[in-house]
N, C-alpha and C. Protein backbone atom coordinates (compact mmCIF):
# COMPACT_ATOMS: atom_id res chain seq x y z
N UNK A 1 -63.54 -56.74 30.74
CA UNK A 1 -62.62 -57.67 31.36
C UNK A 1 -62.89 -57.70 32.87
N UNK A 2 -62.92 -58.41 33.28
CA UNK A 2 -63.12 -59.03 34.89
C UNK A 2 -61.85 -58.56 35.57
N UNK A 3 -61.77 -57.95 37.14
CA UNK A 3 -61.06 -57.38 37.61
C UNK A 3 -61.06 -57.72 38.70
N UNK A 4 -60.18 -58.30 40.07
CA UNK A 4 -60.72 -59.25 41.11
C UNK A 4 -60.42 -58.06 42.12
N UNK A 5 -61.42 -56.95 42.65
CA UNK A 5 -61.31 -55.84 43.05
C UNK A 5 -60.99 -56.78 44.59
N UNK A 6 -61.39 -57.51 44.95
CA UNK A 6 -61.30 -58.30 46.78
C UNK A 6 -59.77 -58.17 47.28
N UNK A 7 -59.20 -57.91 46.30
CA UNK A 7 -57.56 -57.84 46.27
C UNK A 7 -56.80 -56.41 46.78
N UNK A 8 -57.32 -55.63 46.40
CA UNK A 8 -57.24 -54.19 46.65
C UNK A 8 -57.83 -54.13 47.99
N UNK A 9 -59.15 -54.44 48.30
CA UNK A 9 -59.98 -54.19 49.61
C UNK A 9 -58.69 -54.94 50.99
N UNK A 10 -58.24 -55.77 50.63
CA UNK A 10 -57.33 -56.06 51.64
C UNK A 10 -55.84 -56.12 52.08
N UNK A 11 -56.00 -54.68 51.01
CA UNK A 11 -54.43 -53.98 51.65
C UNK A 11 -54.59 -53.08 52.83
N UNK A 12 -53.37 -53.15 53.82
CA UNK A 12 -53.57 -52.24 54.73
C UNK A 12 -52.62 -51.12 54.37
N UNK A 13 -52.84 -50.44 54.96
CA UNK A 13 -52.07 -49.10 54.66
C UNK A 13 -51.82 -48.12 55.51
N UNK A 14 -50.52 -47.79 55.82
CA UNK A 14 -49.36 -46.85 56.99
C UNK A 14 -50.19 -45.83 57.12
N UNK A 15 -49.95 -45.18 57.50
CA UNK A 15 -50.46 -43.78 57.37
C UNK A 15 -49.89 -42.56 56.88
N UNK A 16 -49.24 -43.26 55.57
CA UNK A 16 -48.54 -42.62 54.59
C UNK A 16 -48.96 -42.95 53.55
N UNK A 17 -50.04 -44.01 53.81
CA UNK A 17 -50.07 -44.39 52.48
C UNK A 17 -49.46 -45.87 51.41
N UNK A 18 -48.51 -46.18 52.62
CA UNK A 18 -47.61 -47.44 52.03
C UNK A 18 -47.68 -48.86 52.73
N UNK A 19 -48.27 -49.71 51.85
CA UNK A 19 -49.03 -51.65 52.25
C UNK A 19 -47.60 -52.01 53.36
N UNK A 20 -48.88 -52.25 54.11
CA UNK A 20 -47.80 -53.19 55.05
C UNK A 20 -48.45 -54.96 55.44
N UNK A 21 -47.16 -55.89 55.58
CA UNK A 21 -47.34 -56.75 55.24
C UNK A 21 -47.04 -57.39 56.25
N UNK A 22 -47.49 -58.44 56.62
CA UNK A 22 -47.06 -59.40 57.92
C UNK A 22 -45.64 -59.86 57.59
N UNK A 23 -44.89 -59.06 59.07
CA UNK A 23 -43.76 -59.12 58.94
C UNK A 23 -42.76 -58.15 58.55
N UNK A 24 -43.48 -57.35 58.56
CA UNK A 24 -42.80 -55.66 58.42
C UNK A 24 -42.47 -54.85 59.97
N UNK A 25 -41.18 -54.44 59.88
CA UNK A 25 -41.85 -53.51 60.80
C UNK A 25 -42.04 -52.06 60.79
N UNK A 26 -42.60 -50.98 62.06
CA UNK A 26 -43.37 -50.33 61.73
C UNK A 26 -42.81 -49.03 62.99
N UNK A 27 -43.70 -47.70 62.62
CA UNK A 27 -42.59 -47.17 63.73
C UNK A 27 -44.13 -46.21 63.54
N UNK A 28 -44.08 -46.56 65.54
CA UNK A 28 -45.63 -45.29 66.02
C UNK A 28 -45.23 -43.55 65.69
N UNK A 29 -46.27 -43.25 65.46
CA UNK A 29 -46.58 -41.87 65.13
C UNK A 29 -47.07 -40.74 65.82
N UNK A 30 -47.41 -41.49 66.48
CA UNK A 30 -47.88 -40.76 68.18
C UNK A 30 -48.05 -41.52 69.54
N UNK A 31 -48.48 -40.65 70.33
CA UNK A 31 -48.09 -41.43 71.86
C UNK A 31 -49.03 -42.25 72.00
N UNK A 32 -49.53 -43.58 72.04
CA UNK A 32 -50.12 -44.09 72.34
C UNK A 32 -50.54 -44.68 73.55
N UNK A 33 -51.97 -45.21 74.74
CA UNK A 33 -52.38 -45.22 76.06
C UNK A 33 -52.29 -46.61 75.63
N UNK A 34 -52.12 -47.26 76.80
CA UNK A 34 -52.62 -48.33 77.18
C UNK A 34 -52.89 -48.73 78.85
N UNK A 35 -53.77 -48.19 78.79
CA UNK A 35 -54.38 -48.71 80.45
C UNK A 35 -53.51 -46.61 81.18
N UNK A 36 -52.78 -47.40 81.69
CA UNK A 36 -51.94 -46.41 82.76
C UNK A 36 -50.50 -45.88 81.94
N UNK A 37 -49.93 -46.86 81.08
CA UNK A 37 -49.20 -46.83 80.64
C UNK A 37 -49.03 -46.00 78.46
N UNK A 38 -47.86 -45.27 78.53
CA UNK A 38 -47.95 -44.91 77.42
C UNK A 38 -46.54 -45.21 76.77
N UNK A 39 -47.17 -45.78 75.16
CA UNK A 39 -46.17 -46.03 74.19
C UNK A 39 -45.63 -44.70 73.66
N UNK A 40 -44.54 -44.32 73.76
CA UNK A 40 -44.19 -43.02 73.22
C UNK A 40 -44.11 -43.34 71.63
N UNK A 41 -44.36 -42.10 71.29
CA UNK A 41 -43.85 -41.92 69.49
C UNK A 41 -43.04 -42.19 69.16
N UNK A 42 -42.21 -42.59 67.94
CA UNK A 42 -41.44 -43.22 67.85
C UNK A 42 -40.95 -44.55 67.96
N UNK A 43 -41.50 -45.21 68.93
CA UNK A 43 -41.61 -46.75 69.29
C UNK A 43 -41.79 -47.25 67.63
N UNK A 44 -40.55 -48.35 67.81
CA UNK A 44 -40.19 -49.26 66.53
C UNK A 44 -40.85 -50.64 66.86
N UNK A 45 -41.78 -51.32 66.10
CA UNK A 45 -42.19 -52.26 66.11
C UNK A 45 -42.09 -53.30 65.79
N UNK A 46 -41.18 -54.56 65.55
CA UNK A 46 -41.16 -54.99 64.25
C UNK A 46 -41.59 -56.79 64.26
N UNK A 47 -41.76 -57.05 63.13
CA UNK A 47 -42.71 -58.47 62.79
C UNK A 47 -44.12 -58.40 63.07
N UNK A 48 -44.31 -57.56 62.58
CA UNK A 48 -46.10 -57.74 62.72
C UNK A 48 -46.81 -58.12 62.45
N UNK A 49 -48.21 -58.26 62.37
CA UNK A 49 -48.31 -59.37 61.43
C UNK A 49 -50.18 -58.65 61.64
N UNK A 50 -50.64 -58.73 59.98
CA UNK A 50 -51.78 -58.36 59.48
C UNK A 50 -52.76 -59.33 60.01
N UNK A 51 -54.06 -58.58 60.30
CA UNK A 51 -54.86 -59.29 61.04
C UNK A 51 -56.05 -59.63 59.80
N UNK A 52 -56.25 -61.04 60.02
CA UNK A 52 -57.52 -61.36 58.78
C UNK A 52 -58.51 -60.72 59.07
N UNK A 53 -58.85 -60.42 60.05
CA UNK A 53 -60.27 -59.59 60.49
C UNK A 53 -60.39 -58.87 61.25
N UNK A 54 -60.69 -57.60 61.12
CA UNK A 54 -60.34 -56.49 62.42
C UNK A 54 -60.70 -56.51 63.56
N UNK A 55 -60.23 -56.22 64.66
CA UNK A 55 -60.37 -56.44 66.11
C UNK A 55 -60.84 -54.85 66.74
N UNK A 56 -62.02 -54.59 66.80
CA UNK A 56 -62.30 -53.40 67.27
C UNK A 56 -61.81 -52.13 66.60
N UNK A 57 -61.65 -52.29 64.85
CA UNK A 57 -61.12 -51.37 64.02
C UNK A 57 -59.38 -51.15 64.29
N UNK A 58 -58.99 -52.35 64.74
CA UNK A 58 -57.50 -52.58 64.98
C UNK A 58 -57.05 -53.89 63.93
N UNK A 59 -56.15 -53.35 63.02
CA UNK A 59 -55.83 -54.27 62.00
C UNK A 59 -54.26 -55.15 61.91
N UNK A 60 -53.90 -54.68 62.89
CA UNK A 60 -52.24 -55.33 63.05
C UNK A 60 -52.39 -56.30 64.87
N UNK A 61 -51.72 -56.84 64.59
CA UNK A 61 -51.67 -57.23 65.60
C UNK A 61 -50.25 -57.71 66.13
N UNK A 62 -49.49 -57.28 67.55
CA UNK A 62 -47.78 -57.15 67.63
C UNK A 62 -47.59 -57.57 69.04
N UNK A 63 -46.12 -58.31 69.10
CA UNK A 63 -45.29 -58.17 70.51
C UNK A 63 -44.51 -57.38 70.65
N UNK A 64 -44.44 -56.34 71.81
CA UNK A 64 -43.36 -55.85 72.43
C UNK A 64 -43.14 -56.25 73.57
N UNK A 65 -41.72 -56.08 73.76
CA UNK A 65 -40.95 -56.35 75.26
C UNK A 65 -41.35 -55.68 76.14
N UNK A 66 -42.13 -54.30 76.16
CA UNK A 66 -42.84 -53.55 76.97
C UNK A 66 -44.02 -53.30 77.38
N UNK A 67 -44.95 -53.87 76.27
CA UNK A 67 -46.30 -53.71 76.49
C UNK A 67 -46.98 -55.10 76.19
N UNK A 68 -46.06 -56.13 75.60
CA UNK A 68 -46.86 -57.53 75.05
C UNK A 68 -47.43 -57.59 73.83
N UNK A 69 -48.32 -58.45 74.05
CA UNK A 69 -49.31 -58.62 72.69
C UNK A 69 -50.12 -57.74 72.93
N UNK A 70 -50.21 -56.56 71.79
CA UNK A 70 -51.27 -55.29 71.44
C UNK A 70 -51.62 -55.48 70.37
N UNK A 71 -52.70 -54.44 69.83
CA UNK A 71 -53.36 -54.37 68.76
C UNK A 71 -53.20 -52.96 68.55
N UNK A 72 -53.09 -52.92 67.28
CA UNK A 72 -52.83 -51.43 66.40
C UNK A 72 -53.75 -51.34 65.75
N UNK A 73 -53.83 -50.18 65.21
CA UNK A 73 -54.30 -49.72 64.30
C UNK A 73 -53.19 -48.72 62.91
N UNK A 74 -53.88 -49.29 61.63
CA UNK A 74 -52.75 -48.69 61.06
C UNK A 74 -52.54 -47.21 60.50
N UNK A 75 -53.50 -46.70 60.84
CA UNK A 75 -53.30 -44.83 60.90
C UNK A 75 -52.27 -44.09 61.96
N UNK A 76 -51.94 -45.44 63.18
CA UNK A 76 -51.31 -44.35 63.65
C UNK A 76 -49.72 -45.33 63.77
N UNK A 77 -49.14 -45.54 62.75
CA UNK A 77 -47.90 -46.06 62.36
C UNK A 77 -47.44 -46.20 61.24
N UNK A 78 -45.69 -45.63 60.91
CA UNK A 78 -45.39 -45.89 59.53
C UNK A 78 -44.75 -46.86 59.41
N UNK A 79 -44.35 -47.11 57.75
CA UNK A 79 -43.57 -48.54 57.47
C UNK A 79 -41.79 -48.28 58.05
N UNK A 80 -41.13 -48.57 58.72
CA UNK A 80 -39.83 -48.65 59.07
C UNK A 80 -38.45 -48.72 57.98
C-alpha cells in the first residue's frame, strides 16, 4: 500500500516532541541573543507561524513587542 511519507517530513516539532502549527503559541526554553540584546527563558510567544522553508535552519517565524520580527528555531521552544 502506498504511504505519502512528504507528510510526516513536514511536521515541526517543540522540543518535547509536540507539532506545532501556525498559530500556536510557544514558550522559549532558554535565553536567547539577539545582537546586544537577550530574550530571557520563559518568553511566551504567541501566533506563530511555520515557515515553508527554513531560514538559516530557523523554522518558525514570530512578532514580539520586544524584539520584532525574529526567527526561531524549534529546539529551543515549547508548545504553550
Amino acid at each position: 500500500m502506498w504511504t505519502d511519507l512528504s507528510l510526516e517530513e513536514d511536521k515541526v516539532l517543540d522540543a518535547n516532541g509536540n507539532e506545532l502549527k501556525t498559530g500556536d503559541s510557544v514558550v522559549t526554553i532558554k535565553d536567547l541573543k539577539f545582537g546586544k540584546d537577550t530574550m530571557k527563558r520563559g518568553t511566551k510567544i504567541t501566533n506563530i507561524r511555520i515557515l515553508d522553508e527554513e531560514v538559516n535552519g530557523h523554522d518558525i517565524d514570530a512578532k514580539t513587542k520586544d524584539f520584532g520580527g525574529i526567527y526561531l528555531k524549534s529546539s529551543v521552544v515549547k508548545k504553550a
